[in-house]
Every structure is written in C-alpha cells, then in structure tokens.
Protein backbone atom coordinates (compact mmCIF):
# COMPACT_ATOMS: atom_id res chain seq x y z
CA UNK A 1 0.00 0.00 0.00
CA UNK A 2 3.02 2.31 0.45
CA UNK A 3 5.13 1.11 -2.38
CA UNK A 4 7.28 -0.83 -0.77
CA UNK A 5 8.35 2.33 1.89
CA UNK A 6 9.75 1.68 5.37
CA UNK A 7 6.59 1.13 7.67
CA UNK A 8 7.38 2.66 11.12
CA UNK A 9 5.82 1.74 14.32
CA UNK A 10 5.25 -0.83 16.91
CA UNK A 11 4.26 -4.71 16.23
CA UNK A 12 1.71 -4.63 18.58
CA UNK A 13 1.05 -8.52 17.14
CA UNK A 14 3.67 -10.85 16.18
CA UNK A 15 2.98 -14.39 15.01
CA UNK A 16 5.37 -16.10 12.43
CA UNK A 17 4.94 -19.00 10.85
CA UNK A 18 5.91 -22.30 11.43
CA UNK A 19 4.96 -24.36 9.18
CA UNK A 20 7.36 -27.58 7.53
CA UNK A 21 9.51 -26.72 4.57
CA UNK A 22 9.43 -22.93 5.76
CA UNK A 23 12.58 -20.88 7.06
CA UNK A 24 12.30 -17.77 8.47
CA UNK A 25 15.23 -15.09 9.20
CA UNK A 26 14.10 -12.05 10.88
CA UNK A 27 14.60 -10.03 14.27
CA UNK A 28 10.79 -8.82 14.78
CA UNK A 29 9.44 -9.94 18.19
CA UNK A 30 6.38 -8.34 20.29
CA UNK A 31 6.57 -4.81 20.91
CA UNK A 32 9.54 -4.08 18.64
CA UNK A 33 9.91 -0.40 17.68
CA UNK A 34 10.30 -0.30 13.76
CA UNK A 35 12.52 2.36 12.75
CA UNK A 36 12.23 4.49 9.91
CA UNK A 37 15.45 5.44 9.22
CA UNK A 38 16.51 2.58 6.73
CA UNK A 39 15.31 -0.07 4.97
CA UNK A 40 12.86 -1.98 7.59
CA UNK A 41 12.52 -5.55 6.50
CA UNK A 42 10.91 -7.15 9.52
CA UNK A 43 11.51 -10.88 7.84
CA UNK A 44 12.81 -12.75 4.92
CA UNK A 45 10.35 -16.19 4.32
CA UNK A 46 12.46 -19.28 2.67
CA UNK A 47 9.95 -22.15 0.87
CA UNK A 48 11.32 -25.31 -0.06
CA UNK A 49 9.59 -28.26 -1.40
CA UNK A 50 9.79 -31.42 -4.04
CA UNK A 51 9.07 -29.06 -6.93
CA UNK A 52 7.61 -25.64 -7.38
CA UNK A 53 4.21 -26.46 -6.76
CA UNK A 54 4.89 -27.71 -3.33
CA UNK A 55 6.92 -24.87 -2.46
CA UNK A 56 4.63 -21.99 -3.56
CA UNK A 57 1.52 -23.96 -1.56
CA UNK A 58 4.01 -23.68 1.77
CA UNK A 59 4.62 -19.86 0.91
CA UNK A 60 0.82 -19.33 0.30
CA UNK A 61 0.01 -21.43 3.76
CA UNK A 62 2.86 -19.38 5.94
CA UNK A 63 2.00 -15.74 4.15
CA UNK A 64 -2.26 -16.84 5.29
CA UNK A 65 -0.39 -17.67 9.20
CA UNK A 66 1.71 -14.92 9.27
CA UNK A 67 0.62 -11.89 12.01
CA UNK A 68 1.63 -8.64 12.07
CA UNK A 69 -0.02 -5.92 13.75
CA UNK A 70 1.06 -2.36 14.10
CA UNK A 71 2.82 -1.50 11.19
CA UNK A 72 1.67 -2.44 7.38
CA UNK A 73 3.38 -5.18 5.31
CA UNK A 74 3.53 -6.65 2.17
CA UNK A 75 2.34 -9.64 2.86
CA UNK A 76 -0.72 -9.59 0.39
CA UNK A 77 0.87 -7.89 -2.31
CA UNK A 78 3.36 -11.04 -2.07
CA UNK A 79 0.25 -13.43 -1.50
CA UNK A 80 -0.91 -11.96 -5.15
CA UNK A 81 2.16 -12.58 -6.76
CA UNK A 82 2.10 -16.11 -5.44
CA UNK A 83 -1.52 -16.41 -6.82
CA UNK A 84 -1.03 -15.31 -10.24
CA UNK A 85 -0.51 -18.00 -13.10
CA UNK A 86 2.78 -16.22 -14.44
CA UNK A 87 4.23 -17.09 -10.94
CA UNK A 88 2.92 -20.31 -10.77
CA UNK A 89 4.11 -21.36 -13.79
CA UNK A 90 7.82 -19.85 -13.61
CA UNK A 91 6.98 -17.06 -16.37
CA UNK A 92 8.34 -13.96 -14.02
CA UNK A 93 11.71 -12.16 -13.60
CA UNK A 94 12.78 -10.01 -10.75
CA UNK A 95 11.21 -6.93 -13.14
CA UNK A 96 7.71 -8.34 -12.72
CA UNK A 97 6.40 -5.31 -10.46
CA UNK A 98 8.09 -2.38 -11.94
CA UNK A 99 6.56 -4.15 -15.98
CA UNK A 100 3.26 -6.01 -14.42
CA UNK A 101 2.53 -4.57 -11.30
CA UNK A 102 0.97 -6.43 -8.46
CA UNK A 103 -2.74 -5.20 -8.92
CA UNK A 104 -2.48 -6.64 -12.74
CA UNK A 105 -1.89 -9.82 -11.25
CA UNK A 106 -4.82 -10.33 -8.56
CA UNK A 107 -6.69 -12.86 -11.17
C-alpha cells in the first residue's frame, strides 16, 4: 500500500509462521519499535519443497499464518504474486512489479 516504503511503528502482534519446509530469518518480536530510518525488513520467508508447486503452496500457507499488527506489510501484495498464473508457472523475472505490477496480477 506504500510502495514498498519503510513502515514505522510498533508490532503490537507478532505471530510467524511455522509451518514444515518454511525458514524464516528475521529479528521482529512483540513490541519491537520499527525504525524508519533505513530499509525496515521485519523478515525474509524461505519455501522449499519437491518441486515448485509444493513450495509456492508452503509460501501461500505461511503468508495466510503470518501476524503482524502495528505496522503495514507486504504480505498480500506477495500473497498476489504467489496467486497469479505467471508465478505459478515460472513465467516472471525479478522486473515483474516495476513491468506487471501487483494489482495486474490479482486474477
């Protein structure tokens, strides 16, 4: 919703996932105080899985369990990416949101 910019403020709710064939690397916890003086990536989500398929259905299942309250994320613009048919079949490069755009791809 804000293009991607640093979203300041306090989780006030902070529930990763944990779900198999799902990393996650981040230093959010309760009450942390996002900053918004840099680049304010709360987490970085890993899926693995037997083939594509099986990985992007653990990414869609830990994106639906992930919480975060008190600051705004980009958790559904990723969940729409994950949706779309050019992701699912492999047909995107790392310019898909500046030439598609993430609304073009809620199907």
């Amino acid at each position: 919703d804000t293009n991607f910019a640093p979203p300041p403020g306090t989780l006030t709710t902070w529930l990763p996932p944990a779900c198999p064939g799902i990393r996650l690397d981040s230093h959010g916890f309760q009450c942390y105080e996002v900053p918004p003086f840099y680049d304010s990536r709360l987490a970085k989500v890993i899926a693995w899985g037997r083939d594509r398929t099986e990985a992007v259905a653990r990414m869609q299942r830990a994106l639906d369990e992930f919480t975060v309250v008190g600051v705004t994320t980009n958790i559904d613009a990723h969940k729409k990416i994950l949706a779309s048919e050019l992701f699912k079949t492999g047909q995107v490069t790392t310019h898909l949101i500046d030439t598609v755009g993430v609304d073009a791809l809620a199907s």
